[in-house]
N, C-alpha and C. Protein backbone atom coordinates (compact mmCIF):
# COMPACT_ATOMS: atom_id res chain seq x y z
N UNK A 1 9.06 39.62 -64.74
CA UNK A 1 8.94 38.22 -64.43
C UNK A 1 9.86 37.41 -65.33
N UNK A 2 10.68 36.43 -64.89
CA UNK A 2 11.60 35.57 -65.62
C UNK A 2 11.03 34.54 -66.08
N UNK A 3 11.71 34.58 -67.58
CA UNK A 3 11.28 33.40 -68.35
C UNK A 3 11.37 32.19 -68.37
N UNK A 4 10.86 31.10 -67.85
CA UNK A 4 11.30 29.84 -67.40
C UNK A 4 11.49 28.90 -69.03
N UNK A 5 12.51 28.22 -69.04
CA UNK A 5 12.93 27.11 -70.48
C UNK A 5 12.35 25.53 -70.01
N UNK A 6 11.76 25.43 -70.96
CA UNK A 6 11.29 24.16 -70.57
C UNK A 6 12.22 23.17 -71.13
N UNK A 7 12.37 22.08 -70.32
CA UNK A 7 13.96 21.33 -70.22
C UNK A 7 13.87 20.70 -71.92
N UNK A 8 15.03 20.51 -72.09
CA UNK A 8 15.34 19.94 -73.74
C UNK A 8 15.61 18.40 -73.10
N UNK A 9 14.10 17.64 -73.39
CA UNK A 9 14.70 16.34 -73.11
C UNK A 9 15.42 15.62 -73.94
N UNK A 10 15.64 16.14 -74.95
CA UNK A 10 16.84 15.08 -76.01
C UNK A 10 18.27 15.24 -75.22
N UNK A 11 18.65 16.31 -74.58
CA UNK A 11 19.74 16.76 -74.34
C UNK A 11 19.78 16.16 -73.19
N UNK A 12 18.98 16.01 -72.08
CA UNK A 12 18.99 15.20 -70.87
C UNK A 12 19.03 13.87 -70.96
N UNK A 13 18.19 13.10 -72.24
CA UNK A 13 18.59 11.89 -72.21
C UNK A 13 20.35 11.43 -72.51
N UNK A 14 20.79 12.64 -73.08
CA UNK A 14 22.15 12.29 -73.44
C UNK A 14 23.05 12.37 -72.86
N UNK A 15 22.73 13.30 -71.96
CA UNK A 15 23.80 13.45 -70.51
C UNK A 15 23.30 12.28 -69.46
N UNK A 16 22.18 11.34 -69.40
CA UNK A 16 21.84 10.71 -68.81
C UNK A 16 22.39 9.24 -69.24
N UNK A 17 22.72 9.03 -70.45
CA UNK A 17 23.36 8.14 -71.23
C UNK A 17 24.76 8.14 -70.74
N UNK A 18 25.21 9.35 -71.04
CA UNK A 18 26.69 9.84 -70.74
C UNK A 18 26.99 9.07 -69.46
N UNK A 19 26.11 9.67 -68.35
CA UNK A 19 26.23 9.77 -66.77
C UNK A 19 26.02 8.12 -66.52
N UNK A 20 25.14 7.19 -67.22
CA UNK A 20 25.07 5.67 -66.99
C UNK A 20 26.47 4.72 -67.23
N UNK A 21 26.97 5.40 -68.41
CA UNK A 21 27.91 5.25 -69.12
C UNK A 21 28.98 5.04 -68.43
N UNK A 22 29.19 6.25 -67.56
CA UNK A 22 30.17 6.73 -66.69
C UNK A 22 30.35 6.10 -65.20
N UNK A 23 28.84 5.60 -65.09
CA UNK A 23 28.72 4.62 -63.68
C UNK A 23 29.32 3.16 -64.18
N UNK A 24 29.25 2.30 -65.42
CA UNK A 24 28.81 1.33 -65.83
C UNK A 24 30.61 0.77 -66.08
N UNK A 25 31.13 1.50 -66.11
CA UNK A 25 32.83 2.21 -66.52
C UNK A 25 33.28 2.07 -64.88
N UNK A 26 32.47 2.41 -64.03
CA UNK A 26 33.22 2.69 -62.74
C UNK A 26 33.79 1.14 -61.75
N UNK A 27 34.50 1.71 -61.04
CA UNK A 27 35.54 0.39 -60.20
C UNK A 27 34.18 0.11 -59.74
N UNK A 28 33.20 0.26 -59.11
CA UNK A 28 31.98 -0.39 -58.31
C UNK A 28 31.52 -0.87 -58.97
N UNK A 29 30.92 -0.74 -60.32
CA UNK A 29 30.52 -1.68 -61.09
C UNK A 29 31.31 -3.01 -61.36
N UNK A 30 32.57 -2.86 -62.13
CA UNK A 30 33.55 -3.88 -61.87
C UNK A 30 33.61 -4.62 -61.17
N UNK A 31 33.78 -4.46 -59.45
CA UNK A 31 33.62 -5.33 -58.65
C UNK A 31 32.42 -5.67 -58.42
N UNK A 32 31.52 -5.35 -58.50
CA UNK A 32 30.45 -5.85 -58.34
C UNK A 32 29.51 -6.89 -59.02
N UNK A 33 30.49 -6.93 -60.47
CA UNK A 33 30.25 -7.78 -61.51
C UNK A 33 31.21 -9.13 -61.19
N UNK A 34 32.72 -8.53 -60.86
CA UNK A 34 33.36 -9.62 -60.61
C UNK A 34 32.55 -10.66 -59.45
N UNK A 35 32.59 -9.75 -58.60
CA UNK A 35 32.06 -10.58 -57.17
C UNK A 35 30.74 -11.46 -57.58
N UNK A 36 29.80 -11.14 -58.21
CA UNK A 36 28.77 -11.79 -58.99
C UNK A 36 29.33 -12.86 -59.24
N UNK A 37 30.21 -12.88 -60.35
CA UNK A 37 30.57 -13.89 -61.62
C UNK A 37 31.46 -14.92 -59.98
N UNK A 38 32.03 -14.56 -59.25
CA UNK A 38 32.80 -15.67 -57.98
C UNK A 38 31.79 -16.22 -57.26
N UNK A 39 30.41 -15.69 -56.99
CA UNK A 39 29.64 -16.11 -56.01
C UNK A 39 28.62 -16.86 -56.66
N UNK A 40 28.42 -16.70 -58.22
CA UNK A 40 27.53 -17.84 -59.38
C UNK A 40 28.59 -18.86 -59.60
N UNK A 41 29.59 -18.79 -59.47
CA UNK A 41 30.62 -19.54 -59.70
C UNK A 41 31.18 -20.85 -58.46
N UNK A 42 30.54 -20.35 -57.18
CA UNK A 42 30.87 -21.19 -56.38
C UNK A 42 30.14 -22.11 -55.63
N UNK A 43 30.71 -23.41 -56.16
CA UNK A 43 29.60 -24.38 -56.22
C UNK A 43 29.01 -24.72 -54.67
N UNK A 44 29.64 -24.69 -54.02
CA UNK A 44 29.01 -24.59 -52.30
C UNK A 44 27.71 -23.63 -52.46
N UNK A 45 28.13 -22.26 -52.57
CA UNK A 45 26.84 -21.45 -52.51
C UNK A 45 26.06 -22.07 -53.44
N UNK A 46 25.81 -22.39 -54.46
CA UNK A 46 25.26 -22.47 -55.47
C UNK A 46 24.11 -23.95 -54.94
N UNK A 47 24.92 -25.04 -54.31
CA UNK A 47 24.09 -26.31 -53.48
C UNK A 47 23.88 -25.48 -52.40
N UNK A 48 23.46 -24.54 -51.70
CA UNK A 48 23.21 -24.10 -50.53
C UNK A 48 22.13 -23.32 -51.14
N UNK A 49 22.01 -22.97 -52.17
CA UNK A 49 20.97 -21.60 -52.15
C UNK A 49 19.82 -23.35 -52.87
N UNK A 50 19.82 -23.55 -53.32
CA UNK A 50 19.40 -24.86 -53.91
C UNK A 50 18.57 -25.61 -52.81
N UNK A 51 19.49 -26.03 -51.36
CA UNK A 51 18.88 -25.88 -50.40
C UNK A 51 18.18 -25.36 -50.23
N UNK A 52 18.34 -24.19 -49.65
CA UNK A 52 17.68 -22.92 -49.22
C UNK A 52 16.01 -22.74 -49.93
N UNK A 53 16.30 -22.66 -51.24
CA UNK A 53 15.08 -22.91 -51.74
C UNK A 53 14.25 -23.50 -51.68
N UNK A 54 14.44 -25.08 -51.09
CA UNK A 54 13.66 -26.16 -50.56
C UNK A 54 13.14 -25.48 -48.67
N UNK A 55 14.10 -25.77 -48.48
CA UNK A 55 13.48 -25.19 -46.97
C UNK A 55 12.74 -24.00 -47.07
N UNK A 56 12.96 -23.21 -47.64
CA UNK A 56 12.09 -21.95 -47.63
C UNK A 56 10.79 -22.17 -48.22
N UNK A 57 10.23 -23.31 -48.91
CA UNK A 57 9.21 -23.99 -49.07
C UNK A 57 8.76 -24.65 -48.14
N UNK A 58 9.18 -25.20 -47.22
CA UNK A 58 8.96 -26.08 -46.23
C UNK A 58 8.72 -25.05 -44.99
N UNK A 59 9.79 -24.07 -44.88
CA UNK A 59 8.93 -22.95 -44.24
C UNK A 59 7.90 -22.20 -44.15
N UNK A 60 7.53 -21.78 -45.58
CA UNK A 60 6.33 -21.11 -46.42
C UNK A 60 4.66 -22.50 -45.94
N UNK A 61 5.55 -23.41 -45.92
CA UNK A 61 3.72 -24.47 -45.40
C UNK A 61 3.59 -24.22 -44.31
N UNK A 62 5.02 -24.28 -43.06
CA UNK A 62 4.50 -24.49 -41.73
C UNK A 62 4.24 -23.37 -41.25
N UNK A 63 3.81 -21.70 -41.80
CA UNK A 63 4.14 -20.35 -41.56
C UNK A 63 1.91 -20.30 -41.80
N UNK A 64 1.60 -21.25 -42.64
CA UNK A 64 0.71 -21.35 -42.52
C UNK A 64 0.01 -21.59 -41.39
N UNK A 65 0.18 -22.20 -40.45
CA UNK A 65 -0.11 -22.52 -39.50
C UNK A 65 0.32 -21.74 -38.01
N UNK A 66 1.95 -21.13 -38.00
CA UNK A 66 2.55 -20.87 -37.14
C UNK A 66 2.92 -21.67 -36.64
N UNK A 67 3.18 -21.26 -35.00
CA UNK A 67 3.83 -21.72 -33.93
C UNK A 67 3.34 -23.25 -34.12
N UNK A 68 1.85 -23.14 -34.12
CA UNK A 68 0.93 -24.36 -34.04
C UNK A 68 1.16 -25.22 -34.53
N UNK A 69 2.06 -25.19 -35.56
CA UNK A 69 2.54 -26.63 -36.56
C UNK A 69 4.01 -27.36 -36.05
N UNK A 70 3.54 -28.47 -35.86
CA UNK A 70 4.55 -29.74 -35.23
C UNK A 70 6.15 -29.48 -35.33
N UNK A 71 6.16 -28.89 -36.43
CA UNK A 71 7.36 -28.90 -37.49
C UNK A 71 7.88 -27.42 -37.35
N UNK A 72 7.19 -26.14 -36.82
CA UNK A 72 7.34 -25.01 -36.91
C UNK A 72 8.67 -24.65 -36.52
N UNK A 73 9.36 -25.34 -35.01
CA UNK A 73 10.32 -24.55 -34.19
C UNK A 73 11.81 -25.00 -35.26
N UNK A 74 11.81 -26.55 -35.70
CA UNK A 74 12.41 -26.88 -36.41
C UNK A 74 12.26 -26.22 -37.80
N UNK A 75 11.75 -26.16 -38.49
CA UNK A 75 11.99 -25.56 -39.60
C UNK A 75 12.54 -24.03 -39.95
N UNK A 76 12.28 -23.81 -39.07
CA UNK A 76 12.33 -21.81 -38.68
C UNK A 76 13.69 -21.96 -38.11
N UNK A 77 14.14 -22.72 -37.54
CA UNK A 77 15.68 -22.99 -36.97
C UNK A 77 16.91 -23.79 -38.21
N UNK A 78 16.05 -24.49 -39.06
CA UNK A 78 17.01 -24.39 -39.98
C UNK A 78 17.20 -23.52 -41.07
N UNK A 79 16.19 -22.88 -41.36
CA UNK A 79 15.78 -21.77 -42.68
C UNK A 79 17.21 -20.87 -41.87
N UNK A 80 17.12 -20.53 -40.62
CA UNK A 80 17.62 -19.40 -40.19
C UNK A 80 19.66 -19.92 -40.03
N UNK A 81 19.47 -21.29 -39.69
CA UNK A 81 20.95 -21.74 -40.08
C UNK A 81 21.77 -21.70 -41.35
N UNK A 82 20.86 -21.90 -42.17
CA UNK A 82 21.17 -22.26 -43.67
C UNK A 82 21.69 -20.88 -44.17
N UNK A 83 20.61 -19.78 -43.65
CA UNK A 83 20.88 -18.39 -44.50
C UNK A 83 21.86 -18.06 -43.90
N UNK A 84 22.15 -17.84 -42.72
CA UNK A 84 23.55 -18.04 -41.86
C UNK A 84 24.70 -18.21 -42.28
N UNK A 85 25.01 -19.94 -42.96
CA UNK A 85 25.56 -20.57 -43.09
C UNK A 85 26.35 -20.13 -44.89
N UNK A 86 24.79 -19.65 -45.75
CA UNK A 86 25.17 -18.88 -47.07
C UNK A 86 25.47 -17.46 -47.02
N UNK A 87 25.59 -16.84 -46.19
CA UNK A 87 26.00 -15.48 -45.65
C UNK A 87 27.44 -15.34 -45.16
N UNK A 88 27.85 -16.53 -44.56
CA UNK A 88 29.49 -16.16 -43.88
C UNK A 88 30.25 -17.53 -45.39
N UNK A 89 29.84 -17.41 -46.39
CA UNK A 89 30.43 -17.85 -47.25
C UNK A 89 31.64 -17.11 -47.85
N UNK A 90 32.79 -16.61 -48.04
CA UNK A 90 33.62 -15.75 -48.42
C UNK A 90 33.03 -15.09 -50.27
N UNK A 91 32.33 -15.96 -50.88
CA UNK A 91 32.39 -14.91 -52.54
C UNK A 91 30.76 -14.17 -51.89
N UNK A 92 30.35 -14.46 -50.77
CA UNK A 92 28.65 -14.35 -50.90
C UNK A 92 29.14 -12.68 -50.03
N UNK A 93 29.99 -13.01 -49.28
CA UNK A 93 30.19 -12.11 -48.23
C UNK A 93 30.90 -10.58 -49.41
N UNK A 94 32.03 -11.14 -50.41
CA UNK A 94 32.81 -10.02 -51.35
C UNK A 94 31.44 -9.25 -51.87
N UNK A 95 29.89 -10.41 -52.40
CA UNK A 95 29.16 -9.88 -53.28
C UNK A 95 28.74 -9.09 -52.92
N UNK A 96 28.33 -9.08 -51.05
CA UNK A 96 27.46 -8.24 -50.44
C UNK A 96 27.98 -6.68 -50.39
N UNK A 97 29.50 -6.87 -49.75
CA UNK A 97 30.93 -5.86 -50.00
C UNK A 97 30.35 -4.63 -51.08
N UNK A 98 30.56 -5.26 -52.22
CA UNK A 98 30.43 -4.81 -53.92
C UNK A 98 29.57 -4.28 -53.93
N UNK A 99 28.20 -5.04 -53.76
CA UNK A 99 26.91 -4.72 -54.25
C UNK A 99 26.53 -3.15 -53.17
N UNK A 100 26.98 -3.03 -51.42
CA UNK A 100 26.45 -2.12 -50.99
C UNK A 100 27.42 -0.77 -51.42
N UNK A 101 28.74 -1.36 -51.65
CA UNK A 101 29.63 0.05 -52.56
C UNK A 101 28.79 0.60 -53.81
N UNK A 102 28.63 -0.14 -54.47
CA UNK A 102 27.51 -0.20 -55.72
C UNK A 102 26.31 0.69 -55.23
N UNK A 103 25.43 0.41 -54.37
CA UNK A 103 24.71 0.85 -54.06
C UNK A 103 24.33 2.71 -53.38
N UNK A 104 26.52 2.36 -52.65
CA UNK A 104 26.07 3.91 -51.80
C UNK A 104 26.51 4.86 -53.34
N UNK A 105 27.45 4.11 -54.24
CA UNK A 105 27.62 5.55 -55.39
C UNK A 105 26.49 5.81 -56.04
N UNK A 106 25.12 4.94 -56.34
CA UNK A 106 24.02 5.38 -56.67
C UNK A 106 23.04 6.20 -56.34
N UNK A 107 23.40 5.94 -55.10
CA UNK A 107 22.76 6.55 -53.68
C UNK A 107 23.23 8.72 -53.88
N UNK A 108 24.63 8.57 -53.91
CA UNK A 108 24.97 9.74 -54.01
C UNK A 108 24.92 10.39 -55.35
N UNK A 109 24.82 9.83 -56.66
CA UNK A 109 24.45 9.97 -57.81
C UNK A 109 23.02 10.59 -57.76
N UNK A 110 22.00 10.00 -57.02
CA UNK A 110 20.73 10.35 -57.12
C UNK A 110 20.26 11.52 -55.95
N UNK A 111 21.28 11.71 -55.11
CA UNK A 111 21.30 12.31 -54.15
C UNK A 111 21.82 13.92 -54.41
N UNK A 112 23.16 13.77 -55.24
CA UNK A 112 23.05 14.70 -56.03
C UNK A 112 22.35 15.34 -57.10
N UNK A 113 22.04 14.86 -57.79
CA UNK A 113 21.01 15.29 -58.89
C UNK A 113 19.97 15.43 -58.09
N UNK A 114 19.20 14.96 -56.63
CA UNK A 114 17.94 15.27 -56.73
C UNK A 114 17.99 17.10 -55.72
N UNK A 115 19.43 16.72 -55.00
CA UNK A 115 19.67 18.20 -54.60
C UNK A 115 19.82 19.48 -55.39
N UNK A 116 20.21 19.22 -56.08
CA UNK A 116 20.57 19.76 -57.34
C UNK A 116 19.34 20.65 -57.79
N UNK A 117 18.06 19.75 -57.77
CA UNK A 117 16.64 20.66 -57.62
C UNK A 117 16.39 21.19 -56.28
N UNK A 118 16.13 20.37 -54.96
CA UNK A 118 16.06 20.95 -54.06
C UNK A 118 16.41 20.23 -53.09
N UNK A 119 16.63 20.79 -51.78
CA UNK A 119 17.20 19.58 -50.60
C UNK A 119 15.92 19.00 -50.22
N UNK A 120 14.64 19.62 -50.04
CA UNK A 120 13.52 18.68 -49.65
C UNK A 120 13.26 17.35 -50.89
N UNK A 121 14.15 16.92 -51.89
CA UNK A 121 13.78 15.83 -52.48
C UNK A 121 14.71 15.04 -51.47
N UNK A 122 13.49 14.19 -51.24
CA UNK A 122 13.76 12.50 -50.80
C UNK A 122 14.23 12.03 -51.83
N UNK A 123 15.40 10.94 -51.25
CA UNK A 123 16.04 10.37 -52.14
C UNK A 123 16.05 8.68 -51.49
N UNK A 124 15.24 7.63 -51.88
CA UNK A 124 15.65 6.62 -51.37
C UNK A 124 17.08 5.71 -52.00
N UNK A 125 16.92 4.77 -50.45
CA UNK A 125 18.05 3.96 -50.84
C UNK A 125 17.59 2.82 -49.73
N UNK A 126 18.54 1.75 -49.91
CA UNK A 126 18.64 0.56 -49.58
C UNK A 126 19.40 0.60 -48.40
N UNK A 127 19.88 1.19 -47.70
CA UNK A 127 20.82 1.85 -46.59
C UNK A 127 19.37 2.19 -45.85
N UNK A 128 18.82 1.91 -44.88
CA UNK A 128 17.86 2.97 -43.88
C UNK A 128 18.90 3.96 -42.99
N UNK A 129 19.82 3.43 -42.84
CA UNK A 129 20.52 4.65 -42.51
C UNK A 129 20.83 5.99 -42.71
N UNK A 130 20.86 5.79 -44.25
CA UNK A 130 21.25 6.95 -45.47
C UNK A 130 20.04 7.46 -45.50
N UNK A 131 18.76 6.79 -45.30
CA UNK A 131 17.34 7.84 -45.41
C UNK A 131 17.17 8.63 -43.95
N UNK A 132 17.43 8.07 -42.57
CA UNK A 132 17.18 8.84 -41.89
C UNK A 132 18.46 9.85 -41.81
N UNK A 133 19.40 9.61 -41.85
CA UNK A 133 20.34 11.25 -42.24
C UNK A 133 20.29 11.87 -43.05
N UNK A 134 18.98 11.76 -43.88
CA UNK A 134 18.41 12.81 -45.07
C UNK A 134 17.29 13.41 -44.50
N UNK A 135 16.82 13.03 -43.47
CA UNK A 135 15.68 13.62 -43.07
C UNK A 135 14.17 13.19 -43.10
N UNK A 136 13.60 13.53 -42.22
CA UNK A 136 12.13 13.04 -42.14
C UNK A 136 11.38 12.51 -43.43
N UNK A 137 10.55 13.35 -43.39
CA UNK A 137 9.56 12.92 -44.43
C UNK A 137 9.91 13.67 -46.08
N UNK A 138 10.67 14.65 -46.14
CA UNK A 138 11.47 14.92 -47.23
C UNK A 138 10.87 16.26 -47.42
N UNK A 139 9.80 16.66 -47.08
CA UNK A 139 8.74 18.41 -46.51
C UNK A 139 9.49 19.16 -45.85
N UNK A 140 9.76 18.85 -44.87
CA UNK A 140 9.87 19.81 -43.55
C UNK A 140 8.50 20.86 -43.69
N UNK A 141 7.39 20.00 -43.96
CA UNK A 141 5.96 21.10 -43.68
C UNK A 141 5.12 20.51 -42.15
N UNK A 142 3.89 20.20 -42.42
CA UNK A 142 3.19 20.57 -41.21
C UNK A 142 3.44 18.79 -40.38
N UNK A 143 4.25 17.84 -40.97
CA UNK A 143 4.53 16.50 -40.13
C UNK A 143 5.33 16.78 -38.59
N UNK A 144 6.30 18.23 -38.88
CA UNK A 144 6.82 18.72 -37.62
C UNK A 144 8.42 17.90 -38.26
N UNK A 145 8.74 17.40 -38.98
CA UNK A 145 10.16 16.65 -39.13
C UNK A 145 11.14 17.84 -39.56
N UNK A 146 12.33 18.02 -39.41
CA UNK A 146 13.12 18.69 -39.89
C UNK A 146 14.21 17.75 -40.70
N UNK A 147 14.53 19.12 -41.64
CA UNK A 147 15.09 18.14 -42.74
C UNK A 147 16.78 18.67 -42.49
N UNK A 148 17.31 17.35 -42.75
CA UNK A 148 18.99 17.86 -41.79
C UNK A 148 19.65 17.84 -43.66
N UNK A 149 20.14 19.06 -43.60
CA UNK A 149 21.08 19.17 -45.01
C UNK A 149 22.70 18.43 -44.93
N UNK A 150 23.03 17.39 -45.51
CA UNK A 150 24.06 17.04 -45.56
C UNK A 150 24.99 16.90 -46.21
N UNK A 151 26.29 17.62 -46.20
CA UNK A 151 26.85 18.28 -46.95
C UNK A 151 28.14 17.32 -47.66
């Protein structure tokens, strides 16, 4: 019977340091910081989310009520213009860019390492896409899902 080592966590925190290190260093981070620092920086978005915050209060009362409230069809029609309107902004649009690049190298960072133990680890992400091309329920036991290995 083989002897199993129980992991040296000093040594994992340090390659885990290393490996943060190494993300934190990377072009996705960079842009993703830049694009930040352009989209806090631009004063349109900045009176729009300001907005936004008000109406989304004004939404949050008439949501109390629903449909049923005087004010409902209107308010729900501008909440939905406004976010619209802060969405096709050009630094809001780079941030989004950044942030989901950002997101898929984490994605594969954790995706690797969790394969690395086994392919039945689920690995979430912010992508629903990226979870269902990983597979069902992350088992492949008695749910009936099969788990698609992707290489």
């Amino acid at each position: 019977m083989e002897t199993l080592e129980a992991a040296d966590i000093t040594q994992l925190m340090l390659e885990s340091h290393e490996l943060s290190s190494m993300i934190n260093q990377s072009r996705e981070v960079s842009e993703y910081l830049q694009a930040k620092r352009e989209m806090e920086s631009d004063t349109e978005v900045q009176r729009l989310l300001v907005l936004f915050e008000k109406k989304k209060e004004q939404y949050e009362d008439v949501q109390r009520f629903g449909k049923y409230h005087p004010d409902y069809n209107h308010i729900s029609k501008e909440v939905r213009e406004l976010k619209r309107t802060i969405e096709l902004r050009d630094s809001v649009q780079a941030f989004k860019r950044a942030e989901d690049a950002l997101d898929e190298l984490l994605y594969q960072v954790s995706r690797t390492i969790a394969h690395a133990v086994s392919d039945t680890i689920k690995v979430p992400s912010n992508n629903p896409f990226l979870e269902v091309q990983s597979g069902g329920c992350g088992t492949g036991g008695s749910c009936g899902c099969s788990v698609k290995k992707l290489s």
